[in-house]
C-alpha atoms as a PDB file:
ATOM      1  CA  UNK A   1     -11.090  -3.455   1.391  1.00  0.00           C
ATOM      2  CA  UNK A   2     -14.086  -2.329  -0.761  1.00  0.00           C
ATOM      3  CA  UNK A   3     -14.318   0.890   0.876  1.00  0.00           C
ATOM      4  CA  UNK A   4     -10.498   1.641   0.699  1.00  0.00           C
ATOM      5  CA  UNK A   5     -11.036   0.823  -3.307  1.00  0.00           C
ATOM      6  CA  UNK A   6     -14.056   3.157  -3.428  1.00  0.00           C
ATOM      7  CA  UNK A   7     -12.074   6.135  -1.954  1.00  0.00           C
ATOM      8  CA  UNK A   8      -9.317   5.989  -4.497  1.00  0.00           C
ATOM      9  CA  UNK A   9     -11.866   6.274  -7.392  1.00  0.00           C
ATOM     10  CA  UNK A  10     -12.837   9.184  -5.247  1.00  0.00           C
ATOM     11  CA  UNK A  11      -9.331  10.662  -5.268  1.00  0.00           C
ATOM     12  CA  UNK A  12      -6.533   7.866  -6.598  1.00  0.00           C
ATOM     13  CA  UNK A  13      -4.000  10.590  -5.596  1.00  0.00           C
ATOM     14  CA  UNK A  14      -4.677  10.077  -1.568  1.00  0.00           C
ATOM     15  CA  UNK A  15      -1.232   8.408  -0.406  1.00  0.00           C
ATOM     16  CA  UNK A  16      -2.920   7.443   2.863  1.00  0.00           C
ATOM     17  CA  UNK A  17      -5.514   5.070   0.705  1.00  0.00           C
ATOM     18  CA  UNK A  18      -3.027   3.614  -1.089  1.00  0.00           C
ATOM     19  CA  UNK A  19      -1.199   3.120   2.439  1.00  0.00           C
ATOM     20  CA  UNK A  20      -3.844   1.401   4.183  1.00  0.00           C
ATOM     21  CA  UNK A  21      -5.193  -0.369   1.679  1.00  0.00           C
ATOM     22  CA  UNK A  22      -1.400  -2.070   0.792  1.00  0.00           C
ATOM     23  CA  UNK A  23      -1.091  -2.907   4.667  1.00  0.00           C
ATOM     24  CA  UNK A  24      -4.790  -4.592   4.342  1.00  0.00           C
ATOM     25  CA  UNK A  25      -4.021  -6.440   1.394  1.00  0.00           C
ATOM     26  CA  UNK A  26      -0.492  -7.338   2.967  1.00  0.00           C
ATOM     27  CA  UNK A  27      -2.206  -8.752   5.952  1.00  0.00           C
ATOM     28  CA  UNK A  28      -4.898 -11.137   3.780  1.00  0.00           C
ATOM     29  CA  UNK A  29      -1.536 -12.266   2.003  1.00  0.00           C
ATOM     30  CA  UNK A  30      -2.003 -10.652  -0.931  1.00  0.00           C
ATOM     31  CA  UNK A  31       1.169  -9.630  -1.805  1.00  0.00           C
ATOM     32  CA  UNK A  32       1.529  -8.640  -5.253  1.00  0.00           C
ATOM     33  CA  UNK A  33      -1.465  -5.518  -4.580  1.00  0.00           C
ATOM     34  CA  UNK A  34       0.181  -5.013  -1.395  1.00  0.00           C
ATOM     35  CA  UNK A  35       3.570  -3.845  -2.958  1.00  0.00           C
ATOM     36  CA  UNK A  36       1.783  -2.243  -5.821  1.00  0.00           C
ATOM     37  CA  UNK A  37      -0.094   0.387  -3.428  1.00  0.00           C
ATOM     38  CA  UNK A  38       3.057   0.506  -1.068  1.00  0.00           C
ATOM     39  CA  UNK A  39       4.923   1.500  -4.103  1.00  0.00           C
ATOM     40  CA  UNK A  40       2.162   4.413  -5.457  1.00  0.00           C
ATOM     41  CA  UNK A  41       2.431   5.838  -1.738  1.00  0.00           C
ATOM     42  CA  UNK A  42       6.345   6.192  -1.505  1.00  0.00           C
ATOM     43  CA  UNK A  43       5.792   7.742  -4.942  1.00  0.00           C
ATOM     44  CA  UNK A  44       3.551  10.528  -3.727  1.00  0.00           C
ATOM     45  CA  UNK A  45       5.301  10.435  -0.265  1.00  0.00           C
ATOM     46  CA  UNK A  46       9.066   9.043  -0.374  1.00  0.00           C
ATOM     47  CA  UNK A  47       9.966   8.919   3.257  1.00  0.00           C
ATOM     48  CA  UNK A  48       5.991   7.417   4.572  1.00  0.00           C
ATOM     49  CA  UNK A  49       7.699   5.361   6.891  1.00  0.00           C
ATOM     50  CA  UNK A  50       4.917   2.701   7.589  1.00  0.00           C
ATOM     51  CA  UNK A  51       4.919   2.167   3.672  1.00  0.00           C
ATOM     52  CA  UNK A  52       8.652   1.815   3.781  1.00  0.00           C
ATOM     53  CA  UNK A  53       8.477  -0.893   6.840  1.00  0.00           C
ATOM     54  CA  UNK A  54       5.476  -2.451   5.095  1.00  0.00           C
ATOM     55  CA  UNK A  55       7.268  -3.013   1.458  1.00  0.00           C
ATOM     56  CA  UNK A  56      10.455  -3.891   3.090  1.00  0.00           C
ATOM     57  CA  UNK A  57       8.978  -6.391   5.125  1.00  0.00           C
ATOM     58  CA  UNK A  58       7.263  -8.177   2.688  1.00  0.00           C
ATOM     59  CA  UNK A  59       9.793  -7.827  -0.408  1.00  0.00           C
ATOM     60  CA  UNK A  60      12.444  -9.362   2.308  1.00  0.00           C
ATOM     61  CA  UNK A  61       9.721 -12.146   3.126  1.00  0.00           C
ATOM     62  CA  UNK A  62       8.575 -13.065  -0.504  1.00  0.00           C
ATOM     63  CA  UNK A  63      11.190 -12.894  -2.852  1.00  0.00           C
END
């Protein structure tokens, strides 16, 4: 988790840091960061599909 966080002061603009780190954080239940990197990939990347699966998975789990 720390390291993921440590790369994106590196570059914040990496989609695939913002990726993995919102499928870490949506594993350890922590939703709300989850969806909020989920939702900077898809900006930077619209069709990352494992983004895509992850957000819809949780927003259709935790509404």
């Amino acid at each position: 988790n720390r390291q993921y966080e440590e790369a994106l002061e590196l570059d914040p603009q990496q989609p695939a840091i913002h990726r993995n780190l919102g499928m870490l954080l949506a594993q350890l239940g922590r939703y709300d960061e989850a969806i909020a990197h989920l939702r900077a990939t898809l900006q930077m990347v619209p069709n990352e599909p494992l983004a895509r699966e992850t957000l819809d998975a949780i927003e259709a789990s935790h509404r």
